[in-house]
C-alpha atoms as a PDB file:
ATOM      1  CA  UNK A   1       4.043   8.090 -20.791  1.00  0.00           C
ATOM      2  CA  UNK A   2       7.164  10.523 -21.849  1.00  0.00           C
ATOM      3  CA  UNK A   3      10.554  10.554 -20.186  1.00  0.00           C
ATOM      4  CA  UNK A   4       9.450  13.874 -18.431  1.00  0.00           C
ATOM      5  CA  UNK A   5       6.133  12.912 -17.679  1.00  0.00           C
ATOM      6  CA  UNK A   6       7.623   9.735 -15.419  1.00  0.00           C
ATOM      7  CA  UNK A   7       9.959  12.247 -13.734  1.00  0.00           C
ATOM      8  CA  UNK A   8       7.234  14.518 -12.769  1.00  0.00           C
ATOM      9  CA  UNK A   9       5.740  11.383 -11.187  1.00  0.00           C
ATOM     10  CA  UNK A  10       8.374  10.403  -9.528  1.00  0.00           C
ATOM     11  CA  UNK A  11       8.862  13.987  -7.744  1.00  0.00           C
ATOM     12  CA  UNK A  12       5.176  14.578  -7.100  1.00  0.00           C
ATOM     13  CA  UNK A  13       4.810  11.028  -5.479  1.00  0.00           C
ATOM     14  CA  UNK A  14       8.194  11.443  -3.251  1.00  0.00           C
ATOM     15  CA  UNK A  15       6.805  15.278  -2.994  1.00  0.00           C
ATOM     16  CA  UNK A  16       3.611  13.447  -1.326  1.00  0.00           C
ATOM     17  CA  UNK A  17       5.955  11.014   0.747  1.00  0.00           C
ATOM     18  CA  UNK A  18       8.179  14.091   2.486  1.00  0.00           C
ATOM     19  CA  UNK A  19       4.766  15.284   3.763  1.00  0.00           C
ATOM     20  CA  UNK A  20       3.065  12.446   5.008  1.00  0.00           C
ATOM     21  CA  UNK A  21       6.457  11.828   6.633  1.00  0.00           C
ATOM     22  CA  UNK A  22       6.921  15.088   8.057  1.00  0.00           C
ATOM     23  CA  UNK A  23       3.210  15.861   8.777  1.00  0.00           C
ATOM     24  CA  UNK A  24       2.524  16.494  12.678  1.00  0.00           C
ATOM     25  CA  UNK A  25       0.431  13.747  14.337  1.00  0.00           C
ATOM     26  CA  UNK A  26      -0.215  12.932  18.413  1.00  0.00           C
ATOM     27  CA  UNK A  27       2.627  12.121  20.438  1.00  0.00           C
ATOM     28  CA  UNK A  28       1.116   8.358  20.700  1.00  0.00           C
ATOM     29  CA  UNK A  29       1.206   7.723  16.581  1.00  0.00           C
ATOM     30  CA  UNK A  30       4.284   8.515  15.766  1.00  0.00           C
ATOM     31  CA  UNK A  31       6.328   5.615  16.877  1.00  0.00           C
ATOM     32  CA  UNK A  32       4.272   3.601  13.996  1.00  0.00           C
ATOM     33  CA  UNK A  33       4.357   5.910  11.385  1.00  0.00           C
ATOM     34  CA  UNK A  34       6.176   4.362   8.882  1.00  0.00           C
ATOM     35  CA  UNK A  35       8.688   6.289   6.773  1.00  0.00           C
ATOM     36  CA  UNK A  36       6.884   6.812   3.611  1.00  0.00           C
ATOM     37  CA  UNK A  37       9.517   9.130   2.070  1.00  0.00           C
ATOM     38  CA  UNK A  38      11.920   5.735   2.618  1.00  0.00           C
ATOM     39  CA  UNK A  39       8.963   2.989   0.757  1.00  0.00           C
ATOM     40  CA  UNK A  40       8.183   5.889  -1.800  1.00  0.00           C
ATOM     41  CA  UNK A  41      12.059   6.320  -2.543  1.00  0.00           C
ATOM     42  CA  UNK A  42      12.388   2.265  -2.753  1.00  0.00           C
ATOM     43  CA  UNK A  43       9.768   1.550  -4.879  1.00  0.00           C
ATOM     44  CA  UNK A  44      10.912   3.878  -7.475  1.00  0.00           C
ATOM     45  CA  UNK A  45      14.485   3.111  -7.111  1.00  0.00           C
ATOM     46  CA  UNK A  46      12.956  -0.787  -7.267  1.00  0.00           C
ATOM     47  CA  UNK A  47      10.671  -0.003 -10.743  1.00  0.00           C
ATOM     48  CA  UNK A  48      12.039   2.669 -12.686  1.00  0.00           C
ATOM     49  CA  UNK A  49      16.179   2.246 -11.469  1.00  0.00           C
ATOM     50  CA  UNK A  50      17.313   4.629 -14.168  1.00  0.00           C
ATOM     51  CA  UNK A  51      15.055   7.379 -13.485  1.00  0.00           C
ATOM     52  CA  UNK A  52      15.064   7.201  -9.947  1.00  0.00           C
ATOM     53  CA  UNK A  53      18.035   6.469  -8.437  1.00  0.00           C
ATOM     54  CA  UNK A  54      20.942   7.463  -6.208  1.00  0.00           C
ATOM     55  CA  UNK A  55      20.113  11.075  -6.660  1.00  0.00           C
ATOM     56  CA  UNK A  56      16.504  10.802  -5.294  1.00  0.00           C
ATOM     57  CA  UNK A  57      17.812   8.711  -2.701  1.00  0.00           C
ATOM     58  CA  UNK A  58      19.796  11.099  -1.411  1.00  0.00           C
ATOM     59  CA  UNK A  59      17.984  14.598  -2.330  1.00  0.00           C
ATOM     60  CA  UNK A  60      14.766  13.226  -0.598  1.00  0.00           C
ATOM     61  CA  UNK A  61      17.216  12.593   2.023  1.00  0.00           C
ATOM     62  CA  UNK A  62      18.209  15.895   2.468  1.00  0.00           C
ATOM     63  CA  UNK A  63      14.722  17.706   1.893  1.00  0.00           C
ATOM     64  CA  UNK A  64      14.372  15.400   5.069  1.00  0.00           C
ATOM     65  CA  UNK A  65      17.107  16.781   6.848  1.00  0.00           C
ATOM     66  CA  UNK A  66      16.204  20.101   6.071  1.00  0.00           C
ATOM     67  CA  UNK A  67      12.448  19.486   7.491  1.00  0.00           C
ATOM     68  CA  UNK A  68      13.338  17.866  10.689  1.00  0.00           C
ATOM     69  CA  UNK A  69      15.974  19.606  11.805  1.00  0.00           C
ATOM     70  CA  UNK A  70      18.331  16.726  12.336  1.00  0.00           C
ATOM     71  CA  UNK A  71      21.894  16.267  11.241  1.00  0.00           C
ATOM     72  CA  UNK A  72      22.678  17.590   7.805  1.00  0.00           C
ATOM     73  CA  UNK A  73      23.396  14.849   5.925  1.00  0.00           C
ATOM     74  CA  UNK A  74      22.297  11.951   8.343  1.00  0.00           C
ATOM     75  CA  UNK A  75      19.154  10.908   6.501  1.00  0.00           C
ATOM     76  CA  UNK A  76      20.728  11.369   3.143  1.00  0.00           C
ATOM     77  CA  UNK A  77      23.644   8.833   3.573  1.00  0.00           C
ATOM     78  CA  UNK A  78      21.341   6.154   5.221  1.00  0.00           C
ATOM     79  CA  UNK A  79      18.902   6.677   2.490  1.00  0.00           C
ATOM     80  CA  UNK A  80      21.293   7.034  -0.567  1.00  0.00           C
ATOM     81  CA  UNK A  81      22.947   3.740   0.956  1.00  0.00           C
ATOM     82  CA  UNK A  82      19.035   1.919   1.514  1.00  0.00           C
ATOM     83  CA  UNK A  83      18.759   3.429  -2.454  1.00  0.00           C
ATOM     84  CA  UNK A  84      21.740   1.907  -3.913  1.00  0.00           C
ATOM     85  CA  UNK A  85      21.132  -1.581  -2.380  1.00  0.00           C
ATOM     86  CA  UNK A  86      17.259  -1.205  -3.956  1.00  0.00           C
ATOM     87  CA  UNK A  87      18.874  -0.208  -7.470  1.00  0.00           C
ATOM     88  CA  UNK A  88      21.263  -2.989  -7.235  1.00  0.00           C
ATOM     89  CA  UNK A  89      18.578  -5.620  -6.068  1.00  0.00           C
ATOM     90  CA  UNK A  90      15.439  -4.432  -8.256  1.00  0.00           C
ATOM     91  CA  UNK A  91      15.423  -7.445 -10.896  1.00  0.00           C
ATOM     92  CA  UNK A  92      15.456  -9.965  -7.897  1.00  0.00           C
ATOM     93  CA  UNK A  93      12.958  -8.045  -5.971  1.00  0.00           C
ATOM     94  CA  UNK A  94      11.316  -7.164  -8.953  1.00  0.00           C
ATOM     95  CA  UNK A  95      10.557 -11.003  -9.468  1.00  0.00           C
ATOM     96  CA  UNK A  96       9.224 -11.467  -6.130  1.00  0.00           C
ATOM     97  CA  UNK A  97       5.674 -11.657  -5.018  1.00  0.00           C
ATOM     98  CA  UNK A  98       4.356  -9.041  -2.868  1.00  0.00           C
ATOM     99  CA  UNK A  99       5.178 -10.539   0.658  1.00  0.00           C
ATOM    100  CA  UNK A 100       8.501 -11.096  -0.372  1.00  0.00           C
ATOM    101  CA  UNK A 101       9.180  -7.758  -1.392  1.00  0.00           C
ATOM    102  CA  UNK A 102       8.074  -6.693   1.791  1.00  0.00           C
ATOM    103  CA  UNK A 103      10.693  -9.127   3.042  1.00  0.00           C
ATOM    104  CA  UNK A 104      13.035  -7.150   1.237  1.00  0.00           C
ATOM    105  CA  UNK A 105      11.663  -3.703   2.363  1.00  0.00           C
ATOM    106  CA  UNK A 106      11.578  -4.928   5.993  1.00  0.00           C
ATOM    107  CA  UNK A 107      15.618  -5.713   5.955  1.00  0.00           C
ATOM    108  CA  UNK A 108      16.298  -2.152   4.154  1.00  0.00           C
ATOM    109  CA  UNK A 109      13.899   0.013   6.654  1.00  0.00           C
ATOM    110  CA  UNK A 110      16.114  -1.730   9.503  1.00  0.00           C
ATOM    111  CA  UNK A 111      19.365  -1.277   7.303  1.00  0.00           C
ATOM    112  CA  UNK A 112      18.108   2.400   7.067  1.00  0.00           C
ATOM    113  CA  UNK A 113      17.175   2.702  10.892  1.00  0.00           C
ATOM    114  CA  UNK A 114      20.862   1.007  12.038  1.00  0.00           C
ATOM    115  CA  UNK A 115      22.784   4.092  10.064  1.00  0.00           C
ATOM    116  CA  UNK A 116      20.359   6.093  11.251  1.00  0.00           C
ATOM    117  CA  UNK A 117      21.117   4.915  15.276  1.00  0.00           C
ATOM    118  CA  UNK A 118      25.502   4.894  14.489  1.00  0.00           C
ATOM    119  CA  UNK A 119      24.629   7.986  13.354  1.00  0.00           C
ATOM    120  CA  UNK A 120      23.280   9.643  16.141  1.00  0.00           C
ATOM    121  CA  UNK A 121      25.415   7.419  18.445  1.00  0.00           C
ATOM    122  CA  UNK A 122      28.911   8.599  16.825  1.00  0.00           C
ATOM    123  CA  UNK A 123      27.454  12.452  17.288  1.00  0.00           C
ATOM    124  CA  UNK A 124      26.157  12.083  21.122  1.00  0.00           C
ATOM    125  CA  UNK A 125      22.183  12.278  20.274  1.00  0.00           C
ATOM    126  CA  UNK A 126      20.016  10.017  22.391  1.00  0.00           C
ATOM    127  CA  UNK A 127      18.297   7.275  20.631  1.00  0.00           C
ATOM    128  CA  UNK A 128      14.796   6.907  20.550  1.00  0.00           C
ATOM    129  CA  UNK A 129      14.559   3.695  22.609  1.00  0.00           C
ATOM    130  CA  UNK A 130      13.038   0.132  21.660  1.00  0.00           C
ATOM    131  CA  UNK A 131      10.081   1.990  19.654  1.00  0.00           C
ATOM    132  CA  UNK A 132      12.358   3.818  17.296  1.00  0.00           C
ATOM    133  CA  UNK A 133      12.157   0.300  15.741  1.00  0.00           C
ATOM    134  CA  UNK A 134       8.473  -0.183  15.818  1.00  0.00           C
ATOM    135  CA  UNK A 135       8.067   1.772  12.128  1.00  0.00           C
ATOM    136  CA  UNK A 136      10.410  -0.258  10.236  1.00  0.00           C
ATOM    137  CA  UNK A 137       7.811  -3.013  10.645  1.00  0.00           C
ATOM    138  CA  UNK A 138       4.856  -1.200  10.309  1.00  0.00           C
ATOM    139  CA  UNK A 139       6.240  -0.323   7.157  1.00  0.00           C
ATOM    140  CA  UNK A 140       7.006  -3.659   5.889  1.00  0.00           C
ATOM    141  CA  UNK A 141       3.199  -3.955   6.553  1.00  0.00           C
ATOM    142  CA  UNK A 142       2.279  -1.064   4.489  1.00  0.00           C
ATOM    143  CA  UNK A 143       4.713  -1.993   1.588  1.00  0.00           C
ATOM    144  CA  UNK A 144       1.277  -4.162  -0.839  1.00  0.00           C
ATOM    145  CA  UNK A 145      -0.729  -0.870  -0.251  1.00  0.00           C
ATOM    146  CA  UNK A 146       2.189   1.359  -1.220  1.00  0.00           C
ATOM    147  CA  UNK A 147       2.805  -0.844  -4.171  1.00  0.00           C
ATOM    148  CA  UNK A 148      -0.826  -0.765  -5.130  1.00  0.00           C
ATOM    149  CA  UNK A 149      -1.114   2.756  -4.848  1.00  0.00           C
ATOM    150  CA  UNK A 150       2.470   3.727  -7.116  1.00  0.00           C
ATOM    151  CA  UNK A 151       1.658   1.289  -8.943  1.00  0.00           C
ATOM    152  CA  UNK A 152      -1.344   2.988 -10.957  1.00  0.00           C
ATOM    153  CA  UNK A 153       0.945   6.083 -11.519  1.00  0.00           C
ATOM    154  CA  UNK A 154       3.291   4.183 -14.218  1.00  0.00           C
ATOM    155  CA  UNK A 155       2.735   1.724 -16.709  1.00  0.00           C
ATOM    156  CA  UNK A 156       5.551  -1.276 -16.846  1.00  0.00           C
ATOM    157  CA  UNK A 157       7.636  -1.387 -19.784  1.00  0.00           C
END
């Protein structure tokens, strides 16, 4: 597949992860929703590091800001940050099997969570309580299926 082609990938899959994230759901399921925008934005910052990087980190990041009305600029630091470490890391987590990489997906969602909490503690916004934590595992869980699913859309090099 071309240059373009992958980049049209990439944007149509984080495209997909912005709405499953933002989509509306009962009051009870949204503590363990996991942040797809955040394992979409890893695993291509984790696969493809030069066509996805910082820049999708932290435009995704903002297209989140922008769609849930929270601070401008508060998603798009902790994910540009939860990006870098993912471009930095991707041969080692590259290497790793699966549940490892989950492992590694597990620490960045909580990485990604903790800015997000000093963030809204250093501007005077209530946190969410002991469930605004609940996601970053459920994501961890969902990390083989994401992988399997992303996965079919590029070819390895």
């Amino acid at each position: 597949m071309s240059e373009r082609g992958n980049l049209v990938t990439v944007l149509l899959t984080a495209l997909m992860g912005l709405v499953l994230t933002i989509l509306p759901l009962p009051s009870w399921l949204v503590p363990v929703r996991p942040a797809f925008l955040v394992l979409v934005v890893l695993y291509w910052s984790t696969m493809t590091p030069y066509l996805a990087g910082l820049a999708l980190g932290f435009f995704a990041g903002l297209a989140l800001d922008v769609f849930q009305g929270s601070l401008l600029g508060e998603h798009a630091l902790a994910l540009s940050f939860v990006t870098y470490l993912a471009v930095r890391l991707n041969l080692m987590m590259r290497a790793k099997p699966v549940f490892e990489q989950s492992l590694y997906v597990f620490a960045a969602l909580v990485i990604y969570e903790l800015l997000l909490w000093a963030i809204d503690g250093w501007t005077g916004r209530a946190g969410g309580g002991a469930l605004r934590w609940l996601h970053t595992a459920v994501g961890a869980l969902v990390w083989p299926v994401v992988t399997g699913v992303l996965g079919r859309f590029h070819a390895a090099r």
